[in-house]
C-alpha atoms as a PDB file:
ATOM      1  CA  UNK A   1       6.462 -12.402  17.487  1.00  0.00           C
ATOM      2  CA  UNK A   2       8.578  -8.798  18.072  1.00  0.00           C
ATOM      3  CA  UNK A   3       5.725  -6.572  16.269  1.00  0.00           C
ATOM      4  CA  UNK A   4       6.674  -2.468  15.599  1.00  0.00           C
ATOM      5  CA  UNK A   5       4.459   0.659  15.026  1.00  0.00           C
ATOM      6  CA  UNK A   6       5.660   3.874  13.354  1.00  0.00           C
ATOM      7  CA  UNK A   7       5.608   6.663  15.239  1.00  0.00           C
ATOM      8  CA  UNK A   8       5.728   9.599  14.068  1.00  0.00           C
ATOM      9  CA  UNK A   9       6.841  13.378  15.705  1.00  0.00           C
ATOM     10  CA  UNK A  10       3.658  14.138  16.972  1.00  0.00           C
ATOM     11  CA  UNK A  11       1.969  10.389  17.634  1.00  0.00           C
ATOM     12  CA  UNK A  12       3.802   9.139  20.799  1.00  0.00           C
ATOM     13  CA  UNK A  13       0.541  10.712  22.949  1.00  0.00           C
ATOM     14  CA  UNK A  14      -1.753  10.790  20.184  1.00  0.00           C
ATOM     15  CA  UNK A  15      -4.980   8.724  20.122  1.00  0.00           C
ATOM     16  CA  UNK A  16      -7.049   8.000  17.030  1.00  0.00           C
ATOM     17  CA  UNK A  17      -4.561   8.311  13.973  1.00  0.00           C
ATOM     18  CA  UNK A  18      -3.419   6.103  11.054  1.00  0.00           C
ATOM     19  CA  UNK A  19       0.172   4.560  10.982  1.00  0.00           C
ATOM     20  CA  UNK A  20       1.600   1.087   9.858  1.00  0.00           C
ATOM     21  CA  UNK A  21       3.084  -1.900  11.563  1.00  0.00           C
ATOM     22  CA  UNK A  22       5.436  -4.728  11.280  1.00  0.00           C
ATOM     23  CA  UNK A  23       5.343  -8.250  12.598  1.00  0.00           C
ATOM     24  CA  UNK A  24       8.223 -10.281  12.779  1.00  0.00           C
ATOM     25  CA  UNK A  25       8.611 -13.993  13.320  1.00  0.00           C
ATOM     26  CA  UNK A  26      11.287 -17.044  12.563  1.00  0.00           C
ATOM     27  CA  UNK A  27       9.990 -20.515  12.631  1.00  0.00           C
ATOM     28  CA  UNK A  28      13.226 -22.478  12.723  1.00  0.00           C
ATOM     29  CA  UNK A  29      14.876 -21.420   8.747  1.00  0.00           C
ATOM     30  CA  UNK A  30      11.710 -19.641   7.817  1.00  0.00           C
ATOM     31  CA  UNK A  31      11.431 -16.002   8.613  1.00  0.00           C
ATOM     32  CA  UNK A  32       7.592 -14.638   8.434  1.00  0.00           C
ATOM     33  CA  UNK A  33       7.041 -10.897   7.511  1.00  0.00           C
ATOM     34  CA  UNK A  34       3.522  -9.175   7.899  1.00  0.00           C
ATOM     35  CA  UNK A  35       2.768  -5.509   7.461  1.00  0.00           C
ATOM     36  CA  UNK A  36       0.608  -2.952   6.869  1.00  0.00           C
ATOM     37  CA  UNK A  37      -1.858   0.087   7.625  1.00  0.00           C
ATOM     38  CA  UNK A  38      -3.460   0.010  10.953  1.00  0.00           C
ATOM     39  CA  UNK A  39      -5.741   2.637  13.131  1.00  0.00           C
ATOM     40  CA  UNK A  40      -4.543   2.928  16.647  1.00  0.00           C
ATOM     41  CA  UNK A  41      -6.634   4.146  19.446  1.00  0.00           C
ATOM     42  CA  UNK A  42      -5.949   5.207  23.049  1.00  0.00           C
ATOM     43  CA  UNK A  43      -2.681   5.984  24.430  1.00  0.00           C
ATOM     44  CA  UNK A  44      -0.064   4.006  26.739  1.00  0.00           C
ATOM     45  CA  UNK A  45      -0.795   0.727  28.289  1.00  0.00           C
ATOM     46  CA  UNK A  46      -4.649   1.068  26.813  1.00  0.00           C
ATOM     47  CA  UNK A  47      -3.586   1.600  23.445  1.00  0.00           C
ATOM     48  CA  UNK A  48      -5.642  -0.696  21.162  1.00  0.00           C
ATOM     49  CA  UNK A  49      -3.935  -1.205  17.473  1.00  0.00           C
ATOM     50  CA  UNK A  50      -6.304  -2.740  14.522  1.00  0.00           C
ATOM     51  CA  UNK A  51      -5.071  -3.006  11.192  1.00  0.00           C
ATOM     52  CA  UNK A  52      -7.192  -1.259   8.828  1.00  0.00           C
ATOM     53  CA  UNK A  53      -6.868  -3.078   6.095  1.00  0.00           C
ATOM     54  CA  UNK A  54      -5.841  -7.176   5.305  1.00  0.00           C
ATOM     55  CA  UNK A  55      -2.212  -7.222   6.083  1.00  0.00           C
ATOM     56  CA  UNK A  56       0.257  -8.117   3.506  1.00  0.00           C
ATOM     57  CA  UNK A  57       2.866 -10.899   4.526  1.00  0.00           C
ATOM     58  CA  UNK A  58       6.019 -12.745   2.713  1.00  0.00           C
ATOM     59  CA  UNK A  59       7.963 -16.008   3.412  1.00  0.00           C
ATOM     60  CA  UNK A  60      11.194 -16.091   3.292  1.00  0.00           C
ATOM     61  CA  UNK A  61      12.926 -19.210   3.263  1.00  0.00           C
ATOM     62  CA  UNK A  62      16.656 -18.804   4.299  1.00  0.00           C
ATOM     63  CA  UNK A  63      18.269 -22.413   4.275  1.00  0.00           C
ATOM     64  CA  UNK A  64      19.712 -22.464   7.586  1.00  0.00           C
ATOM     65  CA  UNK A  65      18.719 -21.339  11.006  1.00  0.00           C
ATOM     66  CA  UNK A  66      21.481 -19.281  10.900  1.00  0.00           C
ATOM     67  CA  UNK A  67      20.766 -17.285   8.574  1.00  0.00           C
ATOM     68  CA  UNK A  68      17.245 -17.195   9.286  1.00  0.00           C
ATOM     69  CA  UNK A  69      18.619 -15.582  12.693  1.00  0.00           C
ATOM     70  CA  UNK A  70      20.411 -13.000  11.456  1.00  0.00           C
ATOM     71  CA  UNK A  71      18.036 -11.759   8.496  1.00  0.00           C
ATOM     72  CA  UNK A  72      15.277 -11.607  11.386  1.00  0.00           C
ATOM     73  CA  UNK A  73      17.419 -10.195  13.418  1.00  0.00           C
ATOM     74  CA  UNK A  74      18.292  -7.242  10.541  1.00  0.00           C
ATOM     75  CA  UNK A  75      14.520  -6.863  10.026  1.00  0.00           C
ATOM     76  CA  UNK A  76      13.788  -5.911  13.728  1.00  0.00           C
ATOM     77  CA  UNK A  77      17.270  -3.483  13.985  1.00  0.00           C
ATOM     78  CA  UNK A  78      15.998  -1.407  10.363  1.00  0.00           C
ATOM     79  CA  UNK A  79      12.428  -1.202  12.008  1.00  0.00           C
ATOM     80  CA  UNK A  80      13.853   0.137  15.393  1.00  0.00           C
ATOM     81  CA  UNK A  81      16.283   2.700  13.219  1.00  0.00           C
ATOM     82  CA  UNK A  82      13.605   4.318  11.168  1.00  0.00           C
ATOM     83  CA  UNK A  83      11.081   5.856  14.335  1.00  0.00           C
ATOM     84  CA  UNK A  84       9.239   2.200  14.713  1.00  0.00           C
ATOM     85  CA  UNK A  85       8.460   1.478  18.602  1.00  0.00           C
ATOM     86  CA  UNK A  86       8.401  -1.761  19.595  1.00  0.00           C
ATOM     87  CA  UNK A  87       4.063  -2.906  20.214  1.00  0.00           C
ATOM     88  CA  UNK A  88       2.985  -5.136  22.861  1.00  0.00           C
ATOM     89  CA  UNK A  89      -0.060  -6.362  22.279  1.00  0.00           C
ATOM     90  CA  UNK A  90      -1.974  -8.386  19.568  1.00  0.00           C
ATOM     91  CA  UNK A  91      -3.100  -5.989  16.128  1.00  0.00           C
ATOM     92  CA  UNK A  92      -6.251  -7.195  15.477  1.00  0.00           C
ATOM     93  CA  UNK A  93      -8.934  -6.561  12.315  1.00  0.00           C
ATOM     94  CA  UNK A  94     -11.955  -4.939  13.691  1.00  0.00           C
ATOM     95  CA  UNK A  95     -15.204  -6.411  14.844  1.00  0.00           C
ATOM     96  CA  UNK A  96     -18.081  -5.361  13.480  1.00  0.00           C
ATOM     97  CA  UNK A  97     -21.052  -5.618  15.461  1.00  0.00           C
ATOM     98  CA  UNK A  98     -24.334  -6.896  13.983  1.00  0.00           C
ATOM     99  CA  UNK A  99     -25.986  -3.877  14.607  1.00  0.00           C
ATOM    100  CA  UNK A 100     -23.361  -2.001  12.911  1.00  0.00           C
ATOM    101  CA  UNK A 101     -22.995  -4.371   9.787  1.00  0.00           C
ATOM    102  CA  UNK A 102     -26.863  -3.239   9.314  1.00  0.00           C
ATOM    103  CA  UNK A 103     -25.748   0.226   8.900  1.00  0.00           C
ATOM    104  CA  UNK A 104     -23.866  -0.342   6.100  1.00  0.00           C
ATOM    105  CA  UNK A 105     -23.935   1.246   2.674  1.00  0.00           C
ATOM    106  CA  UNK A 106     -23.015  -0.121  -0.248  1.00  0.00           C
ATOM    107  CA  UNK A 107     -20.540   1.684  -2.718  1.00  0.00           C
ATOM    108  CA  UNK A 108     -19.287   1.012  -6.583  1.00  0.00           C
ATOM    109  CA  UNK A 109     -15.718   2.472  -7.465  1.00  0.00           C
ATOM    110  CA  UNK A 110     -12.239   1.798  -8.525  1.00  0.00           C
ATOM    111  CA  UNK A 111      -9.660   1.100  -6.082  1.00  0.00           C
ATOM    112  CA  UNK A 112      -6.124   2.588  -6.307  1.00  0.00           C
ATOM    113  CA  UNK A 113      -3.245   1.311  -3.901  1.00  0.00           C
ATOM    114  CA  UNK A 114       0.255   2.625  -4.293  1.00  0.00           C
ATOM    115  CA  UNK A 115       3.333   2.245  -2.236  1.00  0.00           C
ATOM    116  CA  UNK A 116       6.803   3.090  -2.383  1.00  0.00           C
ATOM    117  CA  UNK A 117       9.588   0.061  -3.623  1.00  0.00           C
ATOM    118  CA  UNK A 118      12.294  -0.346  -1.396  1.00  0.00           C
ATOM    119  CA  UNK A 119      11.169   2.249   0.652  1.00  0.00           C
ATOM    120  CA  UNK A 120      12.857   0.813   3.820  1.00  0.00           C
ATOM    121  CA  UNK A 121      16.456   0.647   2.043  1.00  0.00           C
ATOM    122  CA  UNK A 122      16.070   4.134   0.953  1.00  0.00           C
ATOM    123  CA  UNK A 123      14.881   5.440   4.826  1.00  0.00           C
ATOM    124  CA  UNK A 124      18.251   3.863   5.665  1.00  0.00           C
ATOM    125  CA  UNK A 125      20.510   4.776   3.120  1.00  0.00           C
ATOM    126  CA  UNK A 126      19.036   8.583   3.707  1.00  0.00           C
ATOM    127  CA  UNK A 127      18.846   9.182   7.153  1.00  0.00           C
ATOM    128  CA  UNK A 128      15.639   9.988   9.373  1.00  0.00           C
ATOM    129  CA  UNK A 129      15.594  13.410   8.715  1.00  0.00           C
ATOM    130  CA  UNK A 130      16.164  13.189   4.900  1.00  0.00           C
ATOM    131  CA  UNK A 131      13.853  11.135   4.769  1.00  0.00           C
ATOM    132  CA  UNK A 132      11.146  12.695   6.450  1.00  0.00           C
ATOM    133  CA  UNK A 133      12.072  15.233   3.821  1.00  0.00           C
ATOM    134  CA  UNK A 134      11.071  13.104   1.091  1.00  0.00           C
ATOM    135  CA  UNK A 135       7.774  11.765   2.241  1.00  0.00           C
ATOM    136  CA  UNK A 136       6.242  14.847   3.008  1.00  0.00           C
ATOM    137  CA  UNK A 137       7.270  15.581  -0.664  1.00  0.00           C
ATOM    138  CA  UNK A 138       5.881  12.377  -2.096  1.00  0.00           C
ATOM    139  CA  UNK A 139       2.309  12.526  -0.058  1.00  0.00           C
ATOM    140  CA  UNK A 140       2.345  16.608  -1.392  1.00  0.00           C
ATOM    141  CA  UNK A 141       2.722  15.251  -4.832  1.00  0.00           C
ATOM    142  CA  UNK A 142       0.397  12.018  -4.883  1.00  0.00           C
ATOM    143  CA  UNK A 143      -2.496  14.224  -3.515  1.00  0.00           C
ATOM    144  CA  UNK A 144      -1.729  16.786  -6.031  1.00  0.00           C
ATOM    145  CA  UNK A 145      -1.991  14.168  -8.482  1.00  0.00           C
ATOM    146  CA  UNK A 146      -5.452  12.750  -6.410  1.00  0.00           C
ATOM    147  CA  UNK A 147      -7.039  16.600  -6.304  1.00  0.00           C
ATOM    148  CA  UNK A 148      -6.385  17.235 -10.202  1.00  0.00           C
ATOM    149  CA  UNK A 149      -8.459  13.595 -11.072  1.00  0.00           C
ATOM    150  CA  UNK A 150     -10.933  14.081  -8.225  1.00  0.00           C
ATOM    151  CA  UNK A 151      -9.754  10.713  -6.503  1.00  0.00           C
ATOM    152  CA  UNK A 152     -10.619  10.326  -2.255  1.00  0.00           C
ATOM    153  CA  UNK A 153      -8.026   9.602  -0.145  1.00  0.00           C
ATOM    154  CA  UNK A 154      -8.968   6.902   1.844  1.00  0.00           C
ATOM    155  CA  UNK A 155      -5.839   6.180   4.235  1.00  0.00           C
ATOM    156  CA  UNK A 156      -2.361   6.075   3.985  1.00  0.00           C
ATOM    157  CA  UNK A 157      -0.259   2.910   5.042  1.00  0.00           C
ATOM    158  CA  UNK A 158       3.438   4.654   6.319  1.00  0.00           C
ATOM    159  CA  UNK A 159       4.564   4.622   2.976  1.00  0.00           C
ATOM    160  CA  UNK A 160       1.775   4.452   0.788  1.00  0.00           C
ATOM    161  CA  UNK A 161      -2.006   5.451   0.019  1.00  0.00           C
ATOM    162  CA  UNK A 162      -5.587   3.895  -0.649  1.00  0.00           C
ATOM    163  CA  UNK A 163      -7.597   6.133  -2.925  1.00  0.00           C
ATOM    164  CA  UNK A 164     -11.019   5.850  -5.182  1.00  0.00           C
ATOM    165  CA  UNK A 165     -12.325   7.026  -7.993  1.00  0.00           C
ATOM    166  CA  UNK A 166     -15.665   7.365  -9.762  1.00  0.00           C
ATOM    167  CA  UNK A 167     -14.408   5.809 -13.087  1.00  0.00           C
ATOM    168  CA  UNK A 168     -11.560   3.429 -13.845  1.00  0.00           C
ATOM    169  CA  UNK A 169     -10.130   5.947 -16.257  1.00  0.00           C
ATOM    170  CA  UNK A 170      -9.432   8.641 -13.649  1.00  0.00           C
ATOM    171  CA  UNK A 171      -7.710   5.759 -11.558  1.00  0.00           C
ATOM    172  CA  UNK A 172      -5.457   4.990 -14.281  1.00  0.00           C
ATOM    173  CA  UNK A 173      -4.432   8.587 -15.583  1.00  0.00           C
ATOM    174  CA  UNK A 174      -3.622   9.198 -11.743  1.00  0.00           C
ATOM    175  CA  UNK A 175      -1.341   6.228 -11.482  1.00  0.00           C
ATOM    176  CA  UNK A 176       0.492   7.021 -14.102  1.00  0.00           C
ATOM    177  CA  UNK A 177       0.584  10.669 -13.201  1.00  0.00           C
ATOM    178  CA  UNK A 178       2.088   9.458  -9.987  1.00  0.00           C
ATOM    179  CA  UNK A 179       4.722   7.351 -11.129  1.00  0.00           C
ATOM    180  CA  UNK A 180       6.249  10.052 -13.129  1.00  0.00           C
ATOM    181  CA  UNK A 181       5.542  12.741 -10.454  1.00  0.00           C
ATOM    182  CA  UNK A 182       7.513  10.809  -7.613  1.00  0.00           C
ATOM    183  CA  UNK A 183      10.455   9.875 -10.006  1.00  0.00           C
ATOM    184  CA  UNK A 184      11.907  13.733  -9.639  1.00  0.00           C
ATOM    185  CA  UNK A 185      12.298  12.653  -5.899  1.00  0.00           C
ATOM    186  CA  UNK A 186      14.043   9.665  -7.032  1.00  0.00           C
ATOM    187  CA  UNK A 187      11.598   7.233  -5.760  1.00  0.00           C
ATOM    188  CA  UNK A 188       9.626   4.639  -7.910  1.00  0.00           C
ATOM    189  CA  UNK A 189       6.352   3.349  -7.087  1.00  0.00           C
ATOM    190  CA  UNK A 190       3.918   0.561  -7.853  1.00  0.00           C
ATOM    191  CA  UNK A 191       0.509   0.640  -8.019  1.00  0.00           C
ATOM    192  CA  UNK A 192      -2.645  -1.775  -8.584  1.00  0.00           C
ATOM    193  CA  UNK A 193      -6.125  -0.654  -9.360  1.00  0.00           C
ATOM    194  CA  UNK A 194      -9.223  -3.147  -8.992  1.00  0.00           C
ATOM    195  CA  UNK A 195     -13.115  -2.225  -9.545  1.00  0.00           C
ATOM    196  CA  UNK A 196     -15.918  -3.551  -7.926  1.00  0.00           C
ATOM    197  CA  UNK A 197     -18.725  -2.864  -4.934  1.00  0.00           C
ATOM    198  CA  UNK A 198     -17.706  -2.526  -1.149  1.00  0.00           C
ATOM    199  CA  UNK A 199     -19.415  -1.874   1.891  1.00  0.00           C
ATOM    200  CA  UNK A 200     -19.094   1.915   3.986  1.00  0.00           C
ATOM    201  CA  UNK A 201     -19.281   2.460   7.356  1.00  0.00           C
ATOM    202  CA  UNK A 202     -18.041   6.186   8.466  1.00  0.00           C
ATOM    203  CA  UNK A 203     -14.545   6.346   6.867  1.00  0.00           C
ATOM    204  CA  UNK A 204     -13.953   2.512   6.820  1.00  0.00           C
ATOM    205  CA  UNK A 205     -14.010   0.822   3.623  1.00  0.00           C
ATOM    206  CA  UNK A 206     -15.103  -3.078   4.003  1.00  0.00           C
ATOM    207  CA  UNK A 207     -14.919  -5.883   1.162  1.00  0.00           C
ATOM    208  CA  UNK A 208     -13.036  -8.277  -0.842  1.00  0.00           C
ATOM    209  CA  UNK A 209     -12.660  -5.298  -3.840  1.00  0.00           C
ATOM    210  CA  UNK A 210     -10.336  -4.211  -1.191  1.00  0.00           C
ATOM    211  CA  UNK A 211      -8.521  -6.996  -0.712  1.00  0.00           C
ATOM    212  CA  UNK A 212      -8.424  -7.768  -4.353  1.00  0.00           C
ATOM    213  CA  UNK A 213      -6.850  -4.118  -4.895  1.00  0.00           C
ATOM    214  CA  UNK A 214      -4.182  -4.848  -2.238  1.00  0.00           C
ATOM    215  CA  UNK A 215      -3.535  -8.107  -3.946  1.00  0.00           C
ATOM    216  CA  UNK A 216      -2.929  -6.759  -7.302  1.00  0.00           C
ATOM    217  CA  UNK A 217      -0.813  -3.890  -6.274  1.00  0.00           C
ATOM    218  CA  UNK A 218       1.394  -5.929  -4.409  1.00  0.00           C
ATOM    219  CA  UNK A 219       2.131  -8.789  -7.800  1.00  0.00           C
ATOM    220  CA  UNK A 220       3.219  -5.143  -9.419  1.00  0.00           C
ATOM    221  CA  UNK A 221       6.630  -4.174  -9.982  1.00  0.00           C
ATOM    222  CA  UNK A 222       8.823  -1.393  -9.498  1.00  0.00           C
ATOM    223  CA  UNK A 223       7.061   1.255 -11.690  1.00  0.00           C
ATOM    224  CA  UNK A 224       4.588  -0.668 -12.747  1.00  0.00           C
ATOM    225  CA  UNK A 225       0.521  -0.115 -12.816  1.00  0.00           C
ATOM    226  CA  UNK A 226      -1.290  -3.318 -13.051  1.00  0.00           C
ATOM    227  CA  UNK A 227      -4.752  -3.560 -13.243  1.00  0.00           C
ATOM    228  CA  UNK A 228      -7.690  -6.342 -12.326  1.00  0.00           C
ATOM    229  CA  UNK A 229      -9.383  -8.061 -15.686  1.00  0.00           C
ATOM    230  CA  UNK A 230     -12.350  -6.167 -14.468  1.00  0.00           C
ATOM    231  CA  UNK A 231     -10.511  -2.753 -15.204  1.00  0.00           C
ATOM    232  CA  UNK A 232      -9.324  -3.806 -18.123  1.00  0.00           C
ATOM    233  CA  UNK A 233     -13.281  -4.492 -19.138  1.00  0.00           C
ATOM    234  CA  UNK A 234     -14.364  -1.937 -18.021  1.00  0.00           C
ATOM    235  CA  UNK A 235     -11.521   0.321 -20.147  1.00  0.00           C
ATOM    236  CA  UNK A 236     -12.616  -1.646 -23.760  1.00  0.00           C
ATOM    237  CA  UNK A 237     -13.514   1.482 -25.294  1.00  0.00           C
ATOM    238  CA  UNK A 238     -10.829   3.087 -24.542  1.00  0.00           C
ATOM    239  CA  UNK A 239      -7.287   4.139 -26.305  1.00  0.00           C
ATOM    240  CA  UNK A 240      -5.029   2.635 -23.270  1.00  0.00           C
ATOM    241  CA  UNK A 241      -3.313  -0.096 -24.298  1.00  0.00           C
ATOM    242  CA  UNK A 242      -2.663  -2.951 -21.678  1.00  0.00           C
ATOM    243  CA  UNK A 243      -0.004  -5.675 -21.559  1.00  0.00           C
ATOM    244  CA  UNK A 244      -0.848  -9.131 -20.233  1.00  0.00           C
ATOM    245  CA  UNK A 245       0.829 -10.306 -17.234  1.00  0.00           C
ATOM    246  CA  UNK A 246      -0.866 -13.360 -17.050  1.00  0.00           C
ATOM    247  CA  UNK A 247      -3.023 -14.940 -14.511  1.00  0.00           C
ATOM    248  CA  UNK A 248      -2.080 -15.109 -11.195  1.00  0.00           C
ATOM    249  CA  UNK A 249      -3.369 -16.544  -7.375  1.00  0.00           C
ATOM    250  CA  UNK A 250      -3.771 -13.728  -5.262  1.00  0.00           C
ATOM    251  CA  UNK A 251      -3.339 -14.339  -1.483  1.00  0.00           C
ATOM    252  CA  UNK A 252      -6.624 -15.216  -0.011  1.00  0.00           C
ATOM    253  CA  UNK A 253      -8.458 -14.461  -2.689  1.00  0.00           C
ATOM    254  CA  UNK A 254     -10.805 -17.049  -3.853  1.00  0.00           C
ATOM    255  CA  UNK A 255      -9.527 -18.003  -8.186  1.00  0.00           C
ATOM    256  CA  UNK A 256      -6.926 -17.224 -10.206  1.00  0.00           C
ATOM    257  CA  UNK A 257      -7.237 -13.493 -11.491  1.00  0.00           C
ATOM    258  CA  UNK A 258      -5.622 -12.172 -14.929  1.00  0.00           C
ATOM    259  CA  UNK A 259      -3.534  -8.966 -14.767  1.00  0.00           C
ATOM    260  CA  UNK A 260      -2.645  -6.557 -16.743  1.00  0.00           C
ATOM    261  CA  UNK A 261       0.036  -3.920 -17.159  1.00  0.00           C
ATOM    262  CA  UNK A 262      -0.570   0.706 -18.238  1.00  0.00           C
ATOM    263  CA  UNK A 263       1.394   0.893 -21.409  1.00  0.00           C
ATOM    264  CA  UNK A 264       3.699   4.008 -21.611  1.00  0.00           C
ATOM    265  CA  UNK A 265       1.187   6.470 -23.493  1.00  0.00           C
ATOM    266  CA  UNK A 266       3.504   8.265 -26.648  1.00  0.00           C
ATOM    267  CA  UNK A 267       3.054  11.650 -24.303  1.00  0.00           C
ATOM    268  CA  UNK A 268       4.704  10.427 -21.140  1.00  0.00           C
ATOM    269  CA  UNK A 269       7.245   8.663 -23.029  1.00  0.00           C
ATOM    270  CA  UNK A 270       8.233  11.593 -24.501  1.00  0.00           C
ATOM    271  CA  UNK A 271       8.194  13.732 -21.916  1.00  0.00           C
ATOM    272  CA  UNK A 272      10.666  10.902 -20.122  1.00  0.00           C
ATOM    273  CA  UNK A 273      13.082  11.510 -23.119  1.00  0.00           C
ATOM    274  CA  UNK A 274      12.348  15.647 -22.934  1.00  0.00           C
ATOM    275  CA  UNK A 275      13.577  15.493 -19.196  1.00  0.00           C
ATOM    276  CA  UNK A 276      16.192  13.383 -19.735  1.00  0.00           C
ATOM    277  CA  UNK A 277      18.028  15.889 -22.441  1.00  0.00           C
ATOM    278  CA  UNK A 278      17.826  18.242 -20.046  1.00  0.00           C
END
């Protein structure tokens, strides 16, 4: 399975950052993606890669071996064009130690994942360089967005960002803020919020909230903020309005969850229709 880890201007000799990865692999007309945030530590032929997070993956089913081949085949060039090395080696989740698993403290919050649609298309269409350009712009203005509602980074995932907040309100008011924030670089995001307990260990966040977050965010579409039936609950006194997107299974997650979509609030959309006067 040809597996590839970002690499950024100042990582090649680097121990002991966060980056993201890409797997690979074509089982006769069946191409298998996985990819996702992982923590890399030690350099060179000792460098140990662990994905921080439950990987996300997609199936894609191409009819013919052929094409199979050559849509794998386009998926390994793009990763090798936009500063991805390729990773020998297996990426595997942590182990926890017994020992370690008693240290653990327990948290409550609400989860916020967001990551950029399409974002390898646009890398290519732009250029390295350009590019570049426009993440550091998008990070600048998500943790803009993060400082003003007092959300905690957590860890970014190459093109995207795991954050928490005390109440589900603040989580929602920054995705939204977000979205509209990142569409002046022409760049849409989606985004999935989920509440619930997790487990803490230094920086690392453990638990199936996690999961559950990832999950969500990734049934979302392009501009989109969907939220967990637990948000929603927990946002019944409130004046947001939600949409429902029905129930859904969510990859490895044990049931079938409901979802629900942010409504446009009356000030964003006119501040959409201000902007586009202009």
């Amino acid at each position: 399975m040809p597996k590839f880890l970002r690499i950024g201007v100042h990582q090649s000799n680097v121990s002991g950052y966060t980056s993201k990865a890409w797997c690979v692999r074509r089982v006769g007309a069946t191409v298998f993606l996985k990819w996702g945030a992982v923590e890399v530590q030690g350099v060179g032929d000792g460098r140990k890669v662990h994905w921080t997070l439950p990987p996300r993956d997609k199936t894609i089913r191409c009819g013919t071996e052929q094409r199979a081949r050559d849509y794998a085949k386009a998926a390994i060039a793009r990763r090798r064009n936009h500063r991805y090395e390729p990773l020998t080696g297996d990426i595997t989740m942590r182990r926890r130690t017994a020992e370690r698993g008693a240290e653990l403290e327990r948290a409550l919050a609400t989860i916020l994942f967001v990551d950029i649609v399409q974002s390898t298309e646009k890398a290519a269409r732009l250029g390295d360089a350009r590019w570049t350009k426009v993440m550091e712009h998008y990070y600048a203005a998500v943790r803009k967005e993060l400082k003003a509602l007092r959300g905690k980074e957590i860890v970014t995932t190459g093109d995207g960002l795991l954050a928490t907040f005390g109440a589900p309100a603040a989580g929602i008011r920054c995705a939204t803020a977000i979205r509209e924030a990142v569409r002046t670089l022409g760049l849409e995001v989606r985004v999935g919020l989920h509440a619930g307990e997790y487990k803490v260990s230094g920086a690392e966040l453990i638990g199936l909230t996690l999961h559950i977050g990832a999950r969500v965010a990734a049934k979302a579409r392009a501009g989109e903020v969907l939220v967990s039936s637990v948000v929603k609950d927990l946002m019944s006194q409130s004046p947001v309005r939600f949409m429902d997107r029905g129930v859904h299974q969510l990859k490895g997650v044990p049931k079938r969850w409901r979802l629900y979509r942010v409504e446009e609030d009356d000030m964003i959309r006119t501040r959409r229709a201000a902007s586009a006067k202009v």
